[in-house]
N, C-alpha and C. Protein backbone atom coordinates (compact mmCIF):
# COMPACT_ATOMS: atom_id res chain seq x y z
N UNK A 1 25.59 -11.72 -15.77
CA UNK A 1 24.61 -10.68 -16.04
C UNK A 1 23.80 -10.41 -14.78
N UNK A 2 23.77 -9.45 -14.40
CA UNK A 2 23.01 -8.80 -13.07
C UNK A 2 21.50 -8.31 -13.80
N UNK A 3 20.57 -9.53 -12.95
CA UNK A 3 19.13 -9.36 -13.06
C UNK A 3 18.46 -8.20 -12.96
N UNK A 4 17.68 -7.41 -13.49
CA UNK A 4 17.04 -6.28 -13.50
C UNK A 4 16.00 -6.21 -12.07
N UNK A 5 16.19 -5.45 -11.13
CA UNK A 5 15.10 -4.83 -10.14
C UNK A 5 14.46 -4.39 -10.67
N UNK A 6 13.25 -3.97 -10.27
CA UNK A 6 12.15 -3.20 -10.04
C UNK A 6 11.44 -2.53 -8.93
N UNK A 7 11.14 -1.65 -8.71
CA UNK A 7 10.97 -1.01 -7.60
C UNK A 7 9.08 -0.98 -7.55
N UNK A 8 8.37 -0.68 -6.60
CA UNK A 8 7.26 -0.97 -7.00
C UNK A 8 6.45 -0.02 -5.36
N UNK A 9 5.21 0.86 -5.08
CA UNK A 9 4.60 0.60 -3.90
C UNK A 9 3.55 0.41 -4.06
N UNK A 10 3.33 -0.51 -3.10
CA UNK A 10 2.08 -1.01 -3.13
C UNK A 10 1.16 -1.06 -1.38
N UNK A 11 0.07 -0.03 -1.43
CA UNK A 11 -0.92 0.03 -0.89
C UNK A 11 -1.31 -1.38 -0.16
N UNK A 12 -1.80 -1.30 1.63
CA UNK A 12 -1.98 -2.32 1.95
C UNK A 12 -3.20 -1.87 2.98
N UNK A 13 -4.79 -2.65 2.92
CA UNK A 13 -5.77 -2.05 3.48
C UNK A 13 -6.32 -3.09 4.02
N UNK A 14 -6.41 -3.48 5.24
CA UNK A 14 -6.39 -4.70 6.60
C UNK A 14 -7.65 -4.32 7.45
N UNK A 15 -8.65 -4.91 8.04
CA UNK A 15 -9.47 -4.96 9.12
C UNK A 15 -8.48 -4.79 10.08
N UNK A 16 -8.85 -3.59 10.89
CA UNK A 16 -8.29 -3.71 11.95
C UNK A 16 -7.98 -4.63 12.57
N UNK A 17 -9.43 -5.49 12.85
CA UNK A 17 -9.16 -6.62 14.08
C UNK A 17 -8.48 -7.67 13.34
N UNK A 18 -7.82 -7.79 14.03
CA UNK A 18 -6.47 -8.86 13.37
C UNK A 18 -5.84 -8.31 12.50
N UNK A 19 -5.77 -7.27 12.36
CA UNK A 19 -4.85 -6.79 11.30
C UNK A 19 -3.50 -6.92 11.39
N UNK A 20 -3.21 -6.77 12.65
CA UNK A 20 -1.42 -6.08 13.01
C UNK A 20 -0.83 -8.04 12.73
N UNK A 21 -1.51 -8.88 12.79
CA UNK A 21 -0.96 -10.31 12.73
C UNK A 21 -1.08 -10.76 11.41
N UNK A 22 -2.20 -10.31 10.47
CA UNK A 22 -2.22 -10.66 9.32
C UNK A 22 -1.71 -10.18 8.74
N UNK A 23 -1.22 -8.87 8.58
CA UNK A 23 -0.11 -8.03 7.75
C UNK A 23 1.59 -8.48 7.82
N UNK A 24 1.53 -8.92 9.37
CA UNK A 24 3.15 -10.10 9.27
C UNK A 24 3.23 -11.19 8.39
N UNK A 25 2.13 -11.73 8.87
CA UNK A 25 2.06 -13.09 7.92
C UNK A 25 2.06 -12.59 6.02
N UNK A 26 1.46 -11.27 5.58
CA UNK A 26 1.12 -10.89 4.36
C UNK A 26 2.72 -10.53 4.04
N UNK A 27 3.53 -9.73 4.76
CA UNK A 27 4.78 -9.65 4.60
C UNK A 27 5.65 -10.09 4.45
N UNK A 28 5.22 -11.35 5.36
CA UNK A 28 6.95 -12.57 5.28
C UNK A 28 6.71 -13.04 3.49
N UNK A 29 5.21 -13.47 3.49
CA UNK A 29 4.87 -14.00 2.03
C UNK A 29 5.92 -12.83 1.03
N UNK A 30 5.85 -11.71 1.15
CA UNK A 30 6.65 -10.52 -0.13
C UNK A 30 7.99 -11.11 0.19
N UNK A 31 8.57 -11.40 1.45
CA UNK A 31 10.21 -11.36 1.31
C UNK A 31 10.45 -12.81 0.66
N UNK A 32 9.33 -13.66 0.73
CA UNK A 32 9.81 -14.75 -0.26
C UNK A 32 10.26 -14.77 -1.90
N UNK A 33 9.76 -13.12 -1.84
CA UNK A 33 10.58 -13.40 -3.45
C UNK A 33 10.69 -12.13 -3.91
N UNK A 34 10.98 -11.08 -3.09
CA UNK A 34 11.47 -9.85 -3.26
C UNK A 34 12.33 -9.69 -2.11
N UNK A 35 12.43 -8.46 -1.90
CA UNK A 35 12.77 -7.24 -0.84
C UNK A 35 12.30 -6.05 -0.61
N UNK A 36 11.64 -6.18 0.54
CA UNK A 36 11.17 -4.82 1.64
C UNK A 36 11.59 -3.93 1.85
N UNK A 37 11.97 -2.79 1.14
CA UNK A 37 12.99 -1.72 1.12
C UNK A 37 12.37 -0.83 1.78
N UNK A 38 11.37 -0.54 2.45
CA UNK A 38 10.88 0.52 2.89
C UNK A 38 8.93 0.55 3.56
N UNK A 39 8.69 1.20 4.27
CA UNK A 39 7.12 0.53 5.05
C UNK A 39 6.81 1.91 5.78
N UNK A 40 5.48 2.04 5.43
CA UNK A 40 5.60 3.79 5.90
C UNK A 40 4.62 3.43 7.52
N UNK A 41 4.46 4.30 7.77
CA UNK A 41 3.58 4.20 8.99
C UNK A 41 2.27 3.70 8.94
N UNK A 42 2.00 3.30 10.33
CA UNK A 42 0.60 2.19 9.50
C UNK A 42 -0.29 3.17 10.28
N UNK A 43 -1.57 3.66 9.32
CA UNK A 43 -2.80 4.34 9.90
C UNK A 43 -4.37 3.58 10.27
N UNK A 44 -4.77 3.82 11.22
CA UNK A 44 -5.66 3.33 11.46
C UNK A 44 -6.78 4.98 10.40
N UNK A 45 -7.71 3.43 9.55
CA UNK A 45 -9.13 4.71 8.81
C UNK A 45 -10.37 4.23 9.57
N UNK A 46 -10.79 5.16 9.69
CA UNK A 46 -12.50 5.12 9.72
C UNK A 46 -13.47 4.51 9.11
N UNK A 47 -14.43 3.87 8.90
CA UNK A 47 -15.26 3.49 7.55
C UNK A 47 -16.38 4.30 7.59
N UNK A 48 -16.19 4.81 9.27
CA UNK A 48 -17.93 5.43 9.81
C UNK A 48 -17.84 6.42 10.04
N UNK A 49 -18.12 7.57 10.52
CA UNK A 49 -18.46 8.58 10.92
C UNK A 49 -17.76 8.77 12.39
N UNK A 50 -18.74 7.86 12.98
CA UNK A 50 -18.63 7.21 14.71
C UNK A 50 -17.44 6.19 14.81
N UNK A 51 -16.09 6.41 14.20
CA UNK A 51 -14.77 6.41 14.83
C UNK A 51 -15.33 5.07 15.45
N UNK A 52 -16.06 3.42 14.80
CA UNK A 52 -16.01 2.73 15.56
C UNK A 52 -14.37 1.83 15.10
N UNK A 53 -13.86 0.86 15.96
CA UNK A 53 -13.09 -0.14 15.88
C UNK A 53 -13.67 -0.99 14.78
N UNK A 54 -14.70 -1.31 15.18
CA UNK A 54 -15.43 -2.66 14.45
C UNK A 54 -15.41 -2.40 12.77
N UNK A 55 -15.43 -0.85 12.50
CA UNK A 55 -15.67 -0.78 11.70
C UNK A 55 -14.28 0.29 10.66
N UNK A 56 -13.19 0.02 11.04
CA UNK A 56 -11.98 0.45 10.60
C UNK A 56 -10.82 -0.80 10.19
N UNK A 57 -9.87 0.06 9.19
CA UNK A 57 -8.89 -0.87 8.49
C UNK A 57 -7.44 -0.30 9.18
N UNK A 58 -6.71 -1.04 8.86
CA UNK A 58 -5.27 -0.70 9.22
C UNK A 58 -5.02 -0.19 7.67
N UNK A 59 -3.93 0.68 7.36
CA UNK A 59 -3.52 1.42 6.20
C UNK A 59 -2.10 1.50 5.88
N UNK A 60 -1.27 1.17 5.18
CA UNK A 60 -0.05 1.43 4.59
C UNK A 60 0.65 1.35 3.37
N UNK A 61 1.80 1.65 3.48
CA UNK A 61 2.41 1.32 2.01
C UNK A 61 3.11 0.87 1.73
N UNK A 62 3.92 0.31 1.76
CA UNK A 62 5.21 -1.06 1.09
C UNK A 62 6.14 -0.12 0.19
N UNK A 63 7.58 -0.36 0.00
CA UNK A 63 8.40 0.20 -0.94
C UNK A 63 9.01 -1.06 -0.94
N UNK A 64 8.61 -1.86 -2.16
CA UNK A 64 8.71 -3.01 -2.61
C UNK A 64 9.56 -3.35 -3.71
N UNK A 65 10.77 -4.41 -4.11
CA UNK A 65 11.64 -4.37 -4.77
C UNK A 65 12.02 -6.13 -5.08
N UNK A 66 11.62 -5.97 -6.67
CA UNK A 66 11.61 -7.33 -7.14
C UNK A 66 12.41 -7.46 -8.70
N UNK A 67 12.16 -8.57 -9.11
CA UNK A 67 12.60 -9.40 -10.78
C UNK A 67 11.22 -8.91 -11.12
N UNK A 68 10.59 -9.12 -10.93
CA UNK A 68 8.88 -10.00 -11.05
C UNK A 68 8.67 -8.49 -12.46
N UNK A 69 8.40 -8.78 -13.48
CA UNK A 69 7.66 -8.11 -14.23
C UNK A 69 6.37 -7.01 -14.03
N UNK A 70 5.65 -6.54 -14.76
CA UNK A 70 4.58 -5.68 -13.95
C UNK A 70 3.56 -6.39 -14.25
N UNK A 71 3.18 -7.52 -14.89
CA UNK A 71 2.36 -8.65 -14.85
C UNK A 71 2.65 -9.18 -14.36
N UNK A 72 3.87 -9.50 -13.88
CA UNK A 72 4.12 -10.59 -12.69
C UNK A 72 3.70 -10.16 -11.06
N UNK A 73 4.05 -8.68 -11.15
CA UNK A 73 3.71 -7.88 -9.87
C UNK A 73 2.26 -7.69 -9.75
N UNK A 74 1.89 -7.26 -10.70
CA UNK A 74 0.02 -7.33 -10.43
C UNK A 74 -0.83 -8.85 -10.27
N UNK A 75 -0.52 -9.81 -10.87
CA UNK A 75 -0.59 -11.39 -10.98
C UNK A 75 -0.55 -11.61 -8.73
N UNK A 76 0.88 -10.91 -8.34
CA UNK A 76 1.13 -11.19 -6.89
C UNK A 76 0.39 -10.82 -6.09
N UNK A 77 0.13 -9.74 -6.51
CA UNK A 77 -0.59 -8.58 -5.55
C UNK A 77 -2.24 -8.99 -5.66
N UNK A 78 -2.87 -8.98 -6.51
CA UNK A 78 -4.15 -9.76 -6.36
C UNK A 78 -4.08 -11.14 -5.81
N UNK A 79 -2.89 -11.84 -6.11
CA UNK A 79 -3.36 -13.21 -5.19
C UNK A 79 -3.42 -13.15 -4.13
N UNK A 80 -2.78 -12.06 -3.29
CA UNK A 80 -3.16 -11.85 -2.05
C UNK A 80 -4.05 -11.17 -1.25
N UNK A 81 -4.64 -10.31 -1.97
CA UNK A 81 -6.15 -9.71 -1.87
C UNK A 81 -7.00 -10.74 -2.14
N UNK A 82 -8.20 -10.44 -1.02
CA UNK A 82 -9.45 -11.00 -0.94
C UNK A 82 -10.26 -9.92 -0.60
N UNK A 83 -11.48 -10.30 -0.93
CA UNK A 83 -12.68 -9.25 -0.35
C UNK A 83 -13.57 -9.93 1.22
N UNK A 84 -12.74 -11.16 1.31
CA UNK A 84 -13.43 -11.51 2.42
C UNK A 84 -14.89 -11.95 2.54
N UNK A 85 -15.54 -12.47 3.49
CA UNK A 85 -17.42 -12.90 3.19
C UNK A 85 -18.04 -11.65 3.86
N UNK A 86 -18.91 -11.21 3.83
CA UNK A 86 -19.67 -10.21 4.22
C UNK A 86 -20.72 -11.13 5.75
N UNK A 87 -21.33 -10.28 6.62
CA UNK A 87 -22.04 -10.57 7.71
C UNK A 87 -21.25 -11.08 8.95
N UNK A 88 -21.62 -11.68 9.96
CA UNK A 88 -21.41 -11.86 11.27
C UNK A 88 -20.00 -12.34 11.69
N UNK A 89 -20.03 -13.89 10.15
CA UNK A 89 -18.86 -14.82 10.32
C UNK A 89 -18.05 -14.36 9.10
N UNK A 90 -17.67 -13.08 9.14
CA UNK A 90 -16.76 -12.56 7.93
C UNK A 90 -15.25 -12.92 8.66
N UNK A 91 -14.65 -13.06 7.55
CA UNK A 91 -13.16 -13.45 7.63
C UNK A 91 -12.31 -12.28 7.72
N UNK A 92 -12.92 -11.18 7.08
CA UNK A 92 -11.93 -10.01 7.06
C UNK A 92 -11.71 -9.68 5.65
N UNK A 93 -11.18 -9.01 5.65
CA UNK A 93 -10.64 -8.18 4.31
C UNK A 93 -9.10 -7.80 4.02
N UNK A 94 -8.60 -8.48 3.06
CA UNK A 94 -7.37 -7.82 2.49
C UNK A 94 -7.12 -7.24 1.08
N UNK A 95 -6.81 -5.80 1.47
CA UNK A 95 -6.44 -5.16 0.25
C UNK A 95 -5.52 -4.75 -0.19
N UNK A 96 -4.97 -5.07 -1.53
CA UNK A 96 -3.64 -4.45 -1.81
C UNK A 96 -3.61 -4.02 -2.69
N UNK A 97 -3.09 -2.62 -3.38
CA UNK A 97 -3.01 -2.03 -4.75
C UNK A 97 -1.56 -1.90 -5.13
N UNK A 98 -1.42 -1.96 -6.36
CA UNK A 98 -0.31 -1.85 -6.67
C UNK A 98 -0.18 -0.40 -7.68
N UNK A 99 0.59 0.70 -6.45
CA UNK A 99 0.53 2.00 -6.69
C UNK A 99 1.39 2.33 -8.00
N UNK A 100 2.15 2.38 -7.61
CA UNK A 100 3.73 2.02 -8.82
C UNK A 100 4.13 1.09 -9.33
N UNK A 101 4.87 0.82 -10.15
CA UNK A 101 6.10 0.09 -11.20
C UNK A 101 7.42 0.84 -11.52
N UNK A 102 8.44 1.25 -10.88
CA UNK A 102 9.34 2.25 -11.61
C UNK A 102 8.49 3.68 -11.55
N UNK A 103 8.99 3.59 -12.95
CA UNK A 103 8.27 5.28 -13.85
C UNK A 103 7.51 4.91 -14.87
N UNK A 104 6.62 3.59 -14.94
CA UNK A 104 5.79 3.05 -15.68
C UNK A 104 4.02 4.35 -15.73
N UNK A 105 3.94 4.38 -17.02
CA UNK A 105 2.98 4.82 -17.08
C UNK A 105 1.98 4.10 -18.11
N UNK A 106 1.04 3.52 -17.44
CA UNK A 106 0.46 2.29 -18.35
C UNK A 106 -1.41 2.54 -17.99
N UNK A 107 -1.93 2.53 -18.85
CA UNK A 107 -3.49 2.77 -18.71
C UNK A 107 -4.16 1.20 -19.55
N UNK A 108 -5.04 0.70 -18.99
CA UNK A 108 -5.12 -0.77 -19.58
C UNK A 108 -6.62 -0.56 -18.68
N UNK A 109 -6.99 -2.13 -19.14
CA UNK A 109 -8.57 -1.80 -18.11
C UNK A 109 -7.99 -2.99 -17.01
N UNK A 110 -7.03 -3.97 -17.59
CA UNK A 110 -6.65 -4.11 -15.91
C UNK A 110 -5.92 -3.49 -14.93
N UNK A 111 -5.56 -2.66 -15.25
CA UNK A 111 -4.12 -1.83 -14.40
C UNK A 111 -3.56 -0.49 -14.92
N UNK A 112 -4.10 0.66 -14.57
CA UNK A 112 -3.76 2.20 -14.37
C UNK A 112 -2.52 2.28 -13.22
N UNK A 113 -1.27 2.60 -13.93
CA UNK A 113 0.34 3.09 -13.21
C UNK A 113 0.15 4.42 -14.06
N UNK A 114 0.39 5.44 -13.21
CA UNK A 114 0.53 5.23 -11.50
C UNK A 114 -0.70 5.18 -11.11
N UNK A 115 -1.11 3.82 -9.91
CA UNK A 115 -2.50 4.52 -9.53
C UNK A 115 -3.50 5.90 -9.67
N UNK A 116 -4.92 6.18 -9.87
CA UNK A 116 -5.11 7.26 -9.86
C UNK A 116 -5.34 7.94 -8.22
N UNK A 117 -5.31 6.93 -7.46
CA UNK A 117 -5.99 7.25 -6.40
C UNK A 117 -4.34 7.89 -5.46
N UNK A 118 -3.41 7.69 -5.98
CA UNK A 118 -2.62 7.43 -5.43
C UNK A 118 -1.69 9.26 -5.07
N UNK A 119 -2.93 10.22 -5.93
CA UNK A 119 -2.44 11.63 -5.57
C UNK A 119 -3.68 11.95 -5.15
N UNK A 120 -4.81 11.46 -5.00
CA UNK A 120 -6.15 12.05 -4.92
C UNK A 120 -6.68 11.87 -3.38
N UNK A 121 -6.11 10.33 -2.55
CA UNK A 121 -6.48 10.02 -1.48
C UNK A 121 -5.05 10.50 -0.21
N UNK A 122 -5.59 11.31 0.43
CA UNK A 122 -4.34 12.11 1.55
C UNK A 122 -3.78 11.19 1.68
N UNK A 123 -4.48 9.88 2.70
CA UNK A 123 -3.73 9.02 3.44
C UNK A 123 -2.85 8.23 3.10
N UNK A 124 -3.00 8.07 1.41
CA UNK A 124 -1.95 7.00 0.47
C UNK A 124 -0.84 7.90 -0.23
N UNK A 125 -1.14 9.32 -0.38
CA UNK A 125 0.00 10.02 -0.60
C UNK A 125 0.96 10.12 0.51
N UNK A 126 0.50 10.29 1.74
CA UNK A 126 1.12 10.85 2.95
C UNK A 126 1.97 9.38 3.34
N UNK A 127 0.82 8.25 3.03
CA UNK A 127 1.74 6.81 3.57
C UNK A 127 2.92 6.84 2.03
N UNK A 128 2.62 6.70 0.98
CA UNK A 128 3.69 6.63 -0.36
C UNK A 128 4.55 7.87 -0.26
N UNK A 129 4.69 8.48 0.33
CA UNK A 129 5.27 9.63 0.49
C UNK A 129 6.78 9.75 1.33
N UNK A 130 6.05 8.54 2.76
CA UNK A 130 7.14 7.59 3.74
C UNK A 130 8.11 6.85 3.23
N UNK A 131 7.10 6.08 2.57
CA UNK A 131 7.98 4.42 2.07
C UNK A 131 9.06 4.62 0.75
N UNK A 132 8.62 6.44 -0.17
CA UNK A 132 9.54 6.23 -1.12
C UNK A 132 9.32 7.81 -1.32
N UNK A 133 10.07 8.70 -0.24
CA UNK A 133 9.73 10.29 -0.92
C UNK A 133 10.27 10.61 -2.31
N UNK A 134 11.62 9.92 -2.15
CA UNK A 134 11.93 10.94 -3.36
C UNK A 134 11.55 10.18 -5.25
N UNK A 135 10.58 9.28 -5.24
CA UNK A 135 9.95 9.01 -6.29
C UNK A 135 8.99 9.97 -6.91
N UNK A 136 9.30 9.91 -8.69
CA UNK A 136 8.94 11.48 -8.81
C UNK A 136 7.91 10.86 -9.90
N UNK A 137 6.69 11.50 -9.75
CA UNK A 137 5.60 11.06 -10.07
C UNK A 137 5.80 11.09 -11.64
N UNK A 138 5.18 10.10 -12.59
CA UNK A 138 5.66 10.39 -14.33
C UNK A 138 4.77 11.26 -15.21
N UNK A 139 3.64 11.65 -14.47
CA UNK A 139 2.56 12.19 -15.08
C UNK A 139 2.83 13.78 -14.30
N UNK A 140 2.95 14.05 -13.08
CA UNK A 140 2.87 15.55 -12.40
C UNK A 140 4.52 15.77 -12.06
N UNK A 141 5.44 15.12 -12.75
CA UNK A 141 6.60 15.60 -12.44
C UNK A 141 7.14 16.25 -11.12
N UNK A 142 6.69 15.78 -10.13
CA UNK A 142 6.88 16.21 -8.78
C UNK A 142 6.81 14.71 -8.18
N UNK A 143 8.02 14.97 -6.87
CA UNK A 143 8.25 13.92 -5.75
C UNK A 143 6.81 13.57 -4.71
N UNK A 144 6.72 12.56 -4.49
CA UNK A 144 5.93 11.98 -3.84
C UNK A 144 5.99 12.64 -2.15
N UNK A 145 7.11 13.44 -2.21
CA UNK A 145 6.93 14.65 -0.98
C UNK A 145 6.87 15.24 -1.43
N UNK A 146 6.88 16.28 -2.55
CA UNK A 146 6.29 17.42 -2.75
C UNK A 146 4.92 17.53 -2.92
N UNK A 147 4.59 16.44 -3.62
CA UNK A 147 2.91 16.35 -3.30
C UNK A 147 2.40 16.41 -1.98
N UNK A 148 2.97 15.53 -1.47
CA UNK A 148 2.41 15.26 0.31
C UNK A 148 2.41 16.70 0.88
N UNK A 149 3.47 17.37 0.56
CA UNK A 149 3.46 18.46 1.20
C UNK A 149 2.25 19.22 1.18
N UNK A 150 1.51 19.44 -0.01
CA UNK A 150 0.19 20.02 -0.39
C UNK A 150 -1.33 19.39 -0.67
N UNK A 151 -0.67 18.05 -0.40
CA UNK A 151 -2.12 17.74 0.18
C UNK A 151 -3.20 17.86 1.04
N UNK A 152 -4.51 17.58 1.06
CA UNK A 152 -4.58 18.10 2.55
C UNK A 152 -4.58 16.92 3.63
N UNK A 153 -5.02 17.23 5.14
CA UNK A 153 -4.97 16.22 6.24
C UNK A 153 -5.83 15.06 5.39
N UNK A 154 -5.13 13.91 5.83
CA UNK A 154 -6.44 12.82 5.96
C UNK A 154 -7.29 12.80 6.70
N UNK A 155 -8.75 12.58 6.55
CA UNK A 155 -9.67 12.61 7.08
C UNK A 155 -10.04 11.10 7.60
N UNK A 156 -10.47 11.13 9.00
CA UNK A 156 -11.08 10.15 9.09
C UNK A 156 -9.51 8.88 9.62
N UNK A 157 -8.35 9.61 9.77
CA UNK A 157 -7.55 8.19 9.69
C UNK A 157 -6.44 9.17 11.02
N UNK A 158 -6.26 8.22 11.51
CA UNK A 158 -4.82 8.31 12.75
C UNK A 158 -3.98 7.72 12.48
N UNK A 159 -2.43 8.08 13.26
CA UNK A 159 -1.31 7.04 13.56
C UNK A 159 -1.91 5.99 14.09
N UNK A 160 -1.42 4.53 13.51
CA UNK A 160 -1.68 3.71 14.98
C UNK A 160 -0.37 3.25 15.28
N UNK A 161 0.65 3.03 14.22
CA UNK A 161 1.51 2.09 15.07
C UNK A 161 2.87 2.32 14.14
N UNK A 162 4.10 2.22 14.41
CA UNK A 162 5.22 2.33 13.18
C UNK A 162 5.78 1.24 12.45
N UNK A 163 5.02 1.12 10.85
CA UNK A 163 5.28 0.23 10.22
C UNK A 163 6.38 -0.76 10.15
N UNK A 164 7.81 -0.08 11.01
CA UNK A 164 8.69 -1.04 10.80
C UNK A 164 8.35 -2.10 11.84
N UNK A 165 7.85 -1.91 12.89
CA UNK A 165 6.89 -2.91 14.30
C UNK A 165 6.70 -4.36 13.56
N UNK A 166 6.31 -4.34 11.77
CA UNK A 166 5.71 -5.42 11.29
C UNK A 166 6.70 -6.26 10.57
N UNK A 167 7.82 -5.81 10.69
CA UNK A 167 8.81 -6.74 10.05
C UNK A 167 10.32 -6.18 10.47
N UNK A 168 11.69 -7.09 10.24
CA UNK A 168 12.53 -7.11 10.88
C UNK A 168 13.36 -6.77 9.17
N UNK A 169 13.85 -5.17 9.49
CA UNK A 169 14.90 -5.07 8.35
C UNK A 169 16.19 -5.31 8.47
């Protein structure tokens, strides 16, 4: 009997500083018990106004492919998010959402599939858009590039670097 996949993307939101090393290390952890099918371009966001470093995340999206249930996938994905300590001697911040499941459409108070943010924010359509265009949204019946197409620019966020840089397919 051939085990059931699941396809899944999931949102990944990093402190810059140290980001590009902690997102390897966050990655090798996924291939331990999935597969990396896809990694869109990684954007550097803003938090400020004033475009500082100090105060920006690294941004991407994962096209992620597992067994793991969608309690098992949300269970993963928070264990690897932290909010980090706040002030001088902060550790940093890791964030991860889990955008998709398939064509799961599930509203719960722990977990809204498909994300809502996930047609509303440019930079996560435009990155989910990379990692899995032709996924077709279950609620707006349109591809995750046809949306992109009509979204508008992201604000506030640049290229910084090409997601495949962070892992070896």
């Amino acid at each position: 009997m051939n085990p059931t996949r699941h396809s899944a993307l999931i949102h990944i939101a990093l402190d810059l500083v140290g980001g590009i090393e902690k997102a390897k290390n966050l990655l090798s952890q996924f291939t331990e018990i999935g597969e990396i099918v896809a990694i869109s371009s990684v954007f550097k966001r803003y938090l400020t106004p004033e475009h500082l470093d100090l105060s920006a995340n690294i941004e991407f999206v994962v096209r992620y492919e597992s067994q793991m249930s969608v309690d098992q996938m949300l269970y993963f994905v928070m264990s690897l998010s932290d909010e980090g300590s706040q002030g001088v001697n902060r550790k940093g911040k890791t964030e991860l959402i889990l955008l998709t499941y398939d064509d799961k459409i599930l509203m719960s108070p722990r977990l809204t599939l498909p994300y809502p943010m996930l047609h509303q924010d440019p930079l996560i359509i435009r990155c989910s858009s990379e990692a899995w265009p032709q996924y077709e949204h279950p609620i707006y019946q349109k591809s995750l590039s046809e949306i992109s197409r009509s979204a508008p620019p992201a604000q506030q966020a640049e290229f910084f670097i090409q997601g495949k840089s962070l892992v070896d397919f």
